[in-house]
Protein backbone atom coordinates (compact mmCIF):
# COMPACT_ATOMS: atom_id res chain seq x y z
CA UNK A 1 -16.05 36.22 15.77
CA UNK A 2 -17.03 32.53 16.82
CA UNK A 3 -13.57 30.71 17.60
CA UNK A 4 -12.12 28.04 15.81
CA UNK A 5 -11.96 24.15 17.34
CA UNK A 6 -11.15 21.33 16.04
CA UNK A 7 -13.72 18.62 16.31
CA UNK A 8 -14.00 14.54 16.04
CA UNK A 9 -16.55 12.81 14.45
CA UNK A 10 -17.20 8.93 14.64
CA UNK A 11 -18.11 7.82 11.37
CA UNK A 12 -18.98 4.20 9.64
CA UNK A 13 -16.31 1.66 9.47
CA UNK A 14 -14.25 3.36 12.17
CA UNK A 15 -13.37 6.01 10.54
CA UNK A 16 -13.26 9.64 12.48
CA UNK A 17 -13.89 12.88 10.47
CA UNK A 18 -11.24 15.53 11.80
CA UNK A 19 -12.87 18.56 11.21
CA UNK A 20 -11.63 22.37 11.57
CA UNK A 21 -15.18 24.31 13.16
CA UNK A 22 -16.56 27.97 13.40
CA UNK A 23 -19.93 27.23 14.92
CA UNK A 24 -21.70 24.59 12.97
CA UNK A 25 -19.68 25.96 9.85
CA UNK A 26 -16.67 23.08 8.54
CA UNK A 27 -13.69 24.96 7.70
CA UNK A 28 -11.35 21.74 6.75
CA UNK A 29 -11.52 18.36 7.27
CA UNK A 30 -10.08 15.55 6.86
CA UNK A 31 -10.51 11.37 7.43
CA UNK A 32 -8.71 8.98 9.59
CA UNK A 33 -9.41 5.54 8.28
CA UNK A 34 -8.27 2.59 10.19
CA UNK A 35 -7.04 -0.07 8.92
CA UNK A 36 -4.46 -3.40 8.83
CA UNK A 37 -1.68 -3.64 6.64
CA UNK A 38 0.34 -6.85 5.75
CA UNK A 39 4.03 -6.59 5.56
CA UNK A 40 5.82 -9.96 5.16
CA UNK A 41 5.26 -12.15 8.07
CA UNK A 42 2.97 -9.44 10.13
CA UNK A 43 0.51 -7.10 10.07
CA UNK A 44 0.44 -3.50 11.14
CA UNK A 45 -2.48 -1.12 12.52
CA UNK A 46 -2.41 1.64 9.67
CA UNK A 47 -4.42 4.58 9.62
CA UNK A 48 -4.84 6.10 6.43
CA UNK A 49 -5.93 9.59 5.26
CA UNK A 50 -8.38 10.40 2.66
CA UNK A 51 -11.56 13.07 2.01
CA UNK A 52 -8.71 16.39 2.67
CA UNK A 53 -11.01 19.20 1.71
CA UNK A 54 -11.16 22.49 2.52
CA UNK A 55 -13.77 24.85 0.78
CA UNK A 56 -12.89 26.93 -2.24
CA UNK A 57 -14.01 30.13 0.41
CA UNK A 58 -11.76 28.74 2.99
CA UNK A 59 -8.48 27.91 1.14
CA UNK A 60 -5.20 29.19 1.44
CA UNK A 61 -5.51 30.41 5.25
CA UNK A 62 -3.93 27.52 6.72
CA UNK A 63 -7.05 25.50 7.46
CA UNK A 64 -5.89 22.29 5.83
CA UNK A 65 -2.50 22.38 8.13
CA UNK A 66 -4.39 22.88 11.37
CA UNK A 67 -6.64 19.74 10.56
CA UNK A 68 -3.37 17.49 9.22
CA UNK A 69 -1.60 18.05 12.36
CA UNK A 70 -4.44 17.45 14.58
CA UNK A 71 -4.47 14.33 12.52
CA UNK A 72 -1.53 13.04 13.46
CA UNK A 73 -2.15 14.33 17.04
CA UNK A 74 -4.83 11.72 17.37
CA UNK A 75 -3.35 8.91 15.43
CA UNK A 76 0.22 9.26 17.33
CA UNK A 77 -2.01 9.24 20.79
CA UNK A 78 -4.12 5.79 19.21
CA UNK A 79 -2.81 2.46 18.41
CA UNK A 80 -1.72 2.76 14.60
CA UNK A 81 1.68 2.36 14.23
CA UNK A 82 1.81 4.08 10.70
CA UNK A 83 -0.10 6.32 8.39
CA UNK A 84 -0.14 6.21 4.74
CA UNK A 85 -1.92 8.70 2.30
CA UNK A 86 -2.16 9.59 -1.49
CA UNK A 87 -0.76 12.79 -1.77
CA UNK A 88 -0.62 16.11 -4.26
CA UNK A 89 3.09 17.05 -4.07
CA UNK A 90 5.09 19.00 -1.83
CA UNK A 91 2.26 19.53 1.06
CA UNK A 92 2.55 16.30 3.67
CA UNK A 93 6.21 16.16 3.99
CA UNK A 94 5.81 19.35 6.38
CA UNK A 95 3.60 17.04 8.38
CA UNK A 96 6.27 13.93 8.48
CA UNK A 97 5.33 12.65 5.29
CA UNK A 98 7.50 10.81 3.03
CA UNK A 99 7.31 8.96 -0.28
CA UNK A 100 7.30 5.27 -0.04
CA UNK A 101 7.69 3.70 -3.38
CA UNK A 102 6.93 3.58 -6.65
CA UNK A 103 3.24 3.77 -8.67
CA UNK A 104 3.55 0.18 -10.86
CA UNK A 105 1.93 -0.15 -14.34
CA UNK A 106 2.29 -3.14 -16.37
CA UNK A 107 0.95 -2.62 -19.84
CA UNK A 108 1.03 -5.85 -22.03
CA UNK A 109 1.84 -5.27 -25.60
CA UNK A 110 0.70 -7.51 -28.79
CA UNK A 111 -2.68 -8.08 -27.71
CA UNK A 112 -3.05 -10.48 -30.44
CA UNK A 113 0.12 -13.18 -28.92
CA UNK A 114 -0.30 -15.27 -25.57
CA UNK A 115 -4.10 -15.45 -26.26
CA UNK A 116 -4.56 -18.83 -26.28
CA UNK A 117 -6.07 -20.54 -22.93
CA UNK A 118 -4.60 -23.71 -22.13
CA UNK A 119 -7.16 -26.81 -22.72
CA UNK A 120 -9.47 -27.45 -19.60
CA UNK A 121 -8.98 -23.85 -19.11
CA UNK A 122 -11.77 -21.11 -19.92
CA UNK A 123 -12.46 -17.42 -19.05
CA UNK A 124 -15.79 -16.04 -18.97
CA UNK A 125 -17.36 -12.76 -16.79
CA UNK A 126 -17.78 -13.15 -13.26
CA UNK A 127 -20.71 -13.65 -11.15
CA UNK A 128 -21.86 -12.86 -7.76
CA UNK A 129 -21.22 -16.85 -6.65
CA UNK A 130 -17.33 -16.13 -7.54
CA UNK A 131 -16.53 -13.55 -4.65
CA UNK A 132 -15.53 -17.08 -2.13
CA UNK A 133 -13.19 -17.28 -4.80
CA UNK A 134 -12.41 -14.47 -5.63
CA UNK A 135 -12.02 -13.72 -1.65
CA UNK A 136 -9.77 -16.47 -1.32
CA UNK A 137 -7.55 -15.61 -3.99
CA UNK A 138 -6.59 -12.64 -2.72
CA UNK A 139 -6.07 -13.48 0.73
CA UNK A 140 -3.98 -16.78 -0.49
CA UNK A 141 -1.55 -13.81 -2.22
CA UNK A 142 -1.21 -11.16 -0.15
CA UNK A 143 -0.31 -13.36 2.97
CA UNK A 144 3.56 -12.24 2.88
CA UNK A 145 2.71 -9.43 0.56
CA UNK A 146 4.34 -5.61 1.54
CA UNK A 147 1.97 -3.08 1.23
CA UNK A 148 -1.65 -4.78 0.83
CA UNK A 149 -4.39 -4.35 3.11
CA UNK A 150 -5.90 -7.58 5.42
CA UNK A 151 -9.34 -7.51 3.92
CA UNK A 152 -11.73 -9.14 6.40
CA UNK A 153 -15.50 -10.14 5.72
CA UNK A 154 -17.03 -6.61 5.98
CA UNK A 155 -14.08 -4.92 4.36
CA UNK A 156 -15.73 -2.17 1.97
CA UNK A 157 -14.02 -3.83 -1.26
CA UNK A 158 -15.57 -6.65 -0.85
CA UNK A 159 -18.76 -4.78 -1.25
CA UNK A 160 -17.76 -3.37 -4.10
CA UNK A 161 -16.44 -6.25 -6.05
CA UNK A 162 -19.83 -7.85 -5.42
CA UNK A 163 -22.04 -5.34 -6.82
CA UNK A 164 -19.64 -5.34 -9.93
CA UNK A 165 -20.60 -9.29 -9.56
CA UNK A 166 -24.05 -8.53 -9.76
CA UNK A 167 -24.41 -5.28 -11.65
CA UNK A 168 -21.73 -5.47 -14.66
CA UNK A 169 -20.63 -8.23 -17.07
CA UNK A 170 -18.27 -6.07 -18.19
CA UNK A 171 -16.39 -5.34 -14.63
CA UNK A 172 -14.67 -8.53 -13.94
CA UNK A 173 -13.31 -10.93 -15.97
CA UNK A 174 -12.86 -14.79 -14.06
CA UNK A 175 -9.95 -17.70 -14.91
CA UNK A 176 -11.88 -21.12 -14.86
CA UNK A 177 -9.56 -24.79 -14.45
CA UNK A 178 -10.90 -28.22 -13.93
CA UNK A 179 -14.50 -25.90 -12.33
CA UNK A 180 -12.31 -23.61 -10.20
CA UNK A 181 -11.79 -20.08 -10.30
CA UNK A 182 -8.26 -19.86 -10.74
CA UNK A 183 -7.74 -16.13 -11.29
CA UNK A 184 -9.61 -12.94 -12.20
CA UNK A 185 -8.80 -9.48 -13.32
CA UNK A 186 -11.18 -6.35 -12.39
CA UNK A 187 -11.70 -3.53 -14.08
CA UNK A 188 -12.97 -1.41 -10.50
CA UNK A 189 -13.75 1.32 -12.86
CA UNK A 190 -16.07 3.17 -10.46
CA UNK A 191 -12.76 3.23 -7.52
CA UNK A 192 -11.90 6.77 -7.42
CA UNK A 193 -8.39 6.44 -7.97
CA UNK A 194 -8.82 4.05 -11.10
CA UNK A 195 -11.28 7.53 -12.24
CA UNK A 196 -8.43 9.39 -11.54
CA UNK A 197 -5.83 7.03 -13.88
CA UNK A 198 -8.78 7.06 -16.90
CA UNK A 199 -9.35 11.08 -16.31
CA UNK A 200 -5.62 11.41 -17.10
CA UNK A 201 -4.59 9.09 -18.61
CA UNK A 202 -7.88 7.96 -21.46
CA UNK A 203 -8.31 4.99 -23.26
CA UNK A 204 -7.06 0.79 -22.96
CA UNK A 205 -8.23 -1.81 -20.75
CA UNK A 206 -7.34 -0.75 -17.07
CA UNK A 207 -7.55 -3.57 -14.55
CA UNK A 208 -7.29 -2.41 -10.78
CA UNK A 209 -6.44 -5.58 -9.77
CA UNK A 210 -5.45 -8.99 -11.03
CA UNK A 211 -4.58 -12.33 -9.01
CA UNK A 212 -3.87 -16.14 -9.53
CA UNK A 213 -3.46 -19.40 -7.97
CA UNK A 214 -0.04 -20.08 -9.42
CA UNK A 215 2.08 -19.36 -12.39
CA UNK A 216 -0.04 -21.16 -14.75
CA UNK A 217 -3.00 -19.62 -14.13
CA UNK A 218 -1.22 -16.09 -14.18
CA UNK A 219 -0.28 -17.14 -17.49
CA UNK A 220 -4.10 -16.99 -18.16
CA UNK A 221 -5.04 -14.79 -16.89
CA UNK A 222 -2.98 -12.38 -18.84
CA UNK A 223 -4.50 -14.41 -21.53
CA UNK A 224 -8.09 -13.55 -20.53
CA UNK A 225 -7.15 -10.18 -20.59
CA UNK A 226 -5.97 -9.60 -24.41
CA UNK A 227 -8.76 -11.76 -25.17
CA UNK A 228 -11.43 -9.36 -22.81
CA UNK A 229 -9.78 -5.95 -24.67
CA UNK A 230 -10.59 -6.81 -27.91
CA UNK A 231 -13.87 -8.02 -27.17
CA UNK A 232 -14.09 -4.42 -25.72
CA UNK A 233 -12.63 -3.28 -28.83
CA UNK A 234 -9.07 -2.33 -27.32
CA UNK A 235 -5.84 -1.64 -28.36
CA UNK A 236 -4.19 -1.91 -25.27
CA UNK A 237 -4.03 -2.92 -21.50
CA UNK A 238 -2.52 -1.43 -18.58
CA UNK A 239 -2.35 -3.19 -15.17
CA UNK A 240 -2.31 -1.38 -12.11
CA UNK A 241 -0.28 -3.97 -10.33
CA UNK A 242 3.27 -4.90 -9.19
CA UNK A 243 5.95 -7.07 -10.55
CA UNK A 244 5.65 -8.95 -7.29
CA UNK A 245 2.55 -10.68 -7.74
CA UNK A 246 1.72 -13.95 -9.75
CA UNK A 247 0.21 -11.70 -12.19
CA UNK A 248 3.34 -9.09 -12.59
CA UNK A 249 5.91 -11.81 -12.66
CA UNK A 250 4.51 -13.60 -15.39
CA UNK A 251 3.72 -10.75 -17.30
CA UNK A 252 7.67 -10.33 -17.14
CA UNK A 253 8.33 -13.66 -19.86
CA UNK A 254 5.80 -12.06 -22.38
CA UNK A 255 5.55 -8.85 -24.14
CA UNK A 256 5.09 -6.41 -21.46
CA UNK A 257 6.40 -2.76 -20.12
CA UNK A 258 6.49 -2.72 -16.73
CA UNK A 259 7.01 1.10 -15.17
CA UNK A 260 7.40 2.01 -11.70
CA UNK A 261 6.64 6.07 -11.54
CA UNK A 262 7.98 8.15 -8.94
CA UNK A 263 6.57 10.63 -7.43
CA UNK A 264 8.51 13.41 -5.72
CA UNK A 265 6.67 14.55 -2.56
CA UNK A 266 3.90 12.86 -3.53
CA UNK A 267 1.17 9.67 -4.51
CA UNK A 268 1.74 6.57 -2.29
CA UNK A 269 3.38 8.46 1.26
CA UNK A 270 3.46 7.66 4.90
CA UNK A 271 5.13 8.05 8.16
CA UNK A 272 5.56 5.99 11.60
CA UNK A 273 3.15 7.30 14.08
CA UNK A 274 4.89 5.33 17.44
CA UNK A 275 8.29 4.23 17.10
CA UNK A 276 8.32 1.47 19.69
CA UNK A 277 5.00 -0.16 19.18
CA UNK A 278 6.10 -0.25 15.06
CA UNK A 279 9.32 -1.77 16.07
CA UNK A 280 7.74 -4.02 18.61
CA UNK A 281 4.98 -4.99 15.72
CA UNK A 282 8.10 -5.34 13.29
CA UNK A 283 10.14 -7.79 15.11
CA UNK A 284 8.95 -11.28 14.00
CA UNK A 285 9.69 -10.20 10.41
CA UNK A 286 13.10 -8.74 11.45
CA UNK A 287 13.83 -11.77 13.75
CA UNK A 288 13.02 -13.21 9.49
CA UNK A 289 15.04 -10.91 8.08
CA UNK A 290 18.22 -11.22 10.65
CA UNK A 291 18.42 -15.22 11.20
CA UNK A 292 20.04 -16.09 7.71
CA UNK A 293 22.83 -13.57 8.37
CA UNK A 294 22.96 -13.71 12.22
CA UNK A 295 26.11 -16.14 12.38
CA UNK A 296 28.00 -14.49 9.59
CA UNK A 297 27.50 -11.00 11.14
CA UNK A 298 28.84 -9.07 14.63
CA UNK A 299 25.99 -8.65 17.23
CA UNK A 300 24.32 -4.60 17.35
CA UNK A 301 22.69 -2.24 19.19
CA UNK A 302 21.48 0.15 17.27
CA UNK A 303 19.33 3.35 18.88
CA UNK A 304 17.24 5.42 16.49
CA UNK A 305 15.90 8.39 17.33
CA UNK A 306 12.95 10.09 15.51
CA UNK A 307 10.95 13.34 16.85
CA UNK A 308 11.23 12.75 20.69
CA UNK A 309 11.26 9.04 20.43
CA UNK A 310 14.26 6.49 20.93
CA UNK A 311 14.37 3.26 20.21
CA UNK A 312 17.02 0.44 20.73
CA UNK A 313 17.15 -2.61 18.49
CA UNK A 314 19.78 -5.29 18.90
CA UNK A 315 20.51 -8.24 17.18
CA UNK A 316 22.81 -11.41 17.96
CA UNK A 317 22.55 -15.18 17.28
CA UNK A 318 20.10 -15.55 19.33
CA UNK A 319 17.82 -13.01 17.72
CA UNK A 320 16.45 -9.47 17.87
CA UNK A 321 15.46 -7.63 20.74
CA UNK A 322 13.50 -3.88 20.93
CA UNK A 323 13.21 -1.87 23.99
CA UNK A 324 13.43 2.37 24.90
CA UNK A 325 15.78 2.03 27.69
CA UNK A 326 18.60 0.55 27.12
CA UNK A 327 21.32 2.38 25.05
CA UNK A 328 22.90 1.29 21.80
CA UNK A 329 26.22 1.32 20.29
CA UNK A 330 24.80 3.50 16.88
CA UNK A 331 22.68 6.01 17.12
CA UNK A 332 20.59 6.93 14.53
CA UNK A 333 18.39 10.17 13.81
CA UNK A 334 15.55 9.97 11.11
CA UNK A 335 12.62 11.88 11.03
CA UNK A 336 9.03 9.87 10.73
CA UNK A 337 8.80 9.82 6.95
CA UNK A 338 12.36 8.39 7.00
CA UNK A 339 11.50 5.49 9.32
CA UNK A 340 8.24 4.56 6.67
CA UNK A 341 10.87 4.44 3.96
CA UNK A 342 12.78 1.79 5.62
CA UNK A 343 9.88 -0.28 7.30
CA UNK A 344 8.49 -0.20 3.67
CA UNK A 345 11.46 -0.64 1.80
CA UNK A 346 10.17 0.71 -1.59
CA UNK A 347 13.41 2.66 -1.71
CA UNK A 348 17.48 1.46 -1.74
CA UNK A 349 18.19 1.54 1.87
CA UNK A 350 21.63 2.65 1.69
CA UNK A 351 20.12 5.19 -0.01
CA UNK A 352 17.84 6.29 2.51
CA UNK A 353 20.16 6.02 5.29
CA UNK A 354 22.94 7.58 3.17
CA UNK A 355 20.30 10.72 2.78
CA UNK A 356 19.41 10.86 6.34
CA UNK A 357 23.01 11.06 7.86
CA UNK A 358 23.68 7.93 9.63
CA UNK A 359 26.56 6.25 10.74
CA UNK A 360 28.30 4.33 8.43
CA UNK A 361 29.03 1.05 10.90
CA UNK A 362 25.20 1.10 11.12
CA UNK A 363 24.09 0.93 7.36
CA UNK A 364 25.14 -2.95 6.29
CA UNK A 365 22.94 -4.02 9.46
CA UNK A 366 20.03 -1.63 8.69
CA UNK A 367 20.09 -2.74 5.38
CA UNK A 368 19.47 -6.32 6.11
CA UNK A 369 16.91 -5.27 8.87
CA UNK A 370 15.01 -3.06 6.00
CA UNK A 371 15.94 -4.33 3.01
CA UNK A 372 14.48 -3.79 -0.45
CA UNK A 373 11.10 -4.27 -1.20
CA UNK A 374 7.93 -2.97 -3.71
CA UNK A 375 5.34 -1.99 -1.26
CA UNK A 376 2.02 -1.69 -2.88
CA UNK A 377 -1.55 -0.87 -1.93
CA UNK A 378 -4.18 -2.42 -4.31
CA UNK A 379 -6.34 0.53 -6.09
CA UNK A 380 -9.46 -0.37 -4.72
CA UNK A 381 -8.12 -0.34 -1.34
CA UNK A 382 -7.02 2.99 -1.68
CA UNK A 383 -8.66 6.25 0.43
């Protein structure tokens, strides 16, 4: 019998194809997709993993396992500092996979209310000559955002979102004031994972993605909205966004449902894949976090240890500090889906450290370092 090796392949767009081999013959495979992630004031290397597949003839002879932890071989030996995935549940937390958050919906009810557009205000389909705007819109939001990918100039979505431009009147739907694109809404109805949401979930007005230039043009853009479903004949519309953005928050003083599912062991998950580097990478957002507090509260040291990493972060007036020598007053075991859960904060994190065991003295500090947040990955971003 031919043996088994695992193989890399370079791919487009940086992304490497993990495959499990028996001569030319693919077992299991598996993508590594890099990419950057904004959270608050800085961004993160992230490598995400998508395309898991393993052959109907293959399955269920521990194929899929051998290719997921040569995954993480090669990602913990590169320069991301997390990994994120969309998972089935109860598979990736054996390879240091957590859940991170919730899945938001916000479905606006009484289509026929909050349809007016302010004067000097119109909506109308979009055209290929909106992506600038449309570009810049989303950049101008998810600058501090938690969660949201950096989408440069040959980002895939962008390619996407212009042959909607050019291909579909129906696909997105533009907010016009004084001759500027304001806001938009888009239906990404050919994004696998929006698929996914119509496949089980038929029927309504599903926008992937909605943004705005400030609350006023939120407002109508949720306008634009009720007005595009009943043009489309209707009855309802579900946004797959969070109650953090322009969008979400306004959506919050009208008649709305906002949800946030949980998933357990499953959907939106992730672990750290280098300790130091992500704390390194953290620290101008924790230095953000800590300096409101940093008078009112005792200086720390705190160590955590994860896998066979150890990290020291301390904090005093003067700020925050991260190194893997010197020894701190706490110490603090979590495993690597545990240390997503705090970076990301889409869970209490008194909770999380509560769960995990940790010293008591160091949960108030923790919490400020990691507090509470809704980290969320836009659908069309998603792999």
């Amino acid at each position: 019998m031919m043996q088994e090796r695992i193989q890399h392949v370079d791919e487009d767009r940086g992304i490497t194809r993990v495959a499990l081999m028996r001569g030319d013959e693919e077992l299991s495979r598996a993508l590594v997709v890099p990419m950057v992630m904004q959270l608050g004031t800085v961004q993160l290397r992230m490598d995400g993993i998508g395309g898991v597949a393993t052959p109907e003839e293959h399955r269920n002879r521990g194929y899929s396992r051998r290719v997921l932890e040569a995954c993480v071989e090669y990602m913990t030996a590169g320069d991301a500092v997390v990994s994120t995935l969309y998972g089935i549940p109860h598979f990736y937390p054996k390879f240091g996979y957590a859940t991170l958050g919730p899945e938001s919906v916000i479905t606006l009810l009484r289509l026929d209310e909050r349809d007016v557009l302010p004067d000097g205000v119109r909506d109308r389909p979009g055209v290929p000559e909106d992506l600038p705007s449309i570009q810049r819109l989303y950049r101008d939001e998810t600058r501090n955002a938690y969660g949201a990918l950096v989408r440069d100039d040959e980002w895939w979505t962008w390619a996407e979102l212009e042959r909607d431009l050019a291909a579909d009147a129906e696909a997105i739907r533009v907010v016009e004031r004084a001759g500027q694109v304001v806001g938009y809404a888009a239906r990404a109805s050919g994004c696998w994972w929006m698929q996914h949401w119509e496949r089980n979930e038929p029927g309504g007005l599903k926008v992937a993605e909605a943004f705005a230039a400030d609350q006023d043009a939120a407002a109508a853009v949720l306008a634009a909205v009720r007005r595009w479903a009943r043009e489309r004949g209707e009855q309802s519309v579900y946004l797959a966004i969070p109650r953090s953005c322009r969008v979400g928050a306004a959506s919050m003083f009208q008649s709305a449902h906002v949800t946030e599912r949980y998933y357990d062991e499953g959907e939106f998950m992730g672990r750290s894949t280098g300790l130091l580097p992500l704390m390194r990478a953290l620290v101008p957002e924790l230095e953000f976090r800590w300096r409101p507090v940093s008078c009112s509260m005792p200086a720390f040291a705190i160590t955590i240890v994860t896998e066979d990493e150890r990290v020291t972060i301390s904090g005093d007036e003067r700020g925050i500090e991260v190194g893997s020598t010197r020894p701190g007053g706490v110490e603090v075991r979590l495993d690597p889906g545990q240390v997503a859960r705090l970076v990301f904060g889409g869970f209490d994190p008194e909770l999380v450290l509560e769960r995990a065991g940790a010293p008591e003295p160091a949960r108030p500090i923790m919490s400020v370092l990691f507090p509470r947040h809704v980290p969320y990955i836009y659908p069309l971003d998603r792999f």
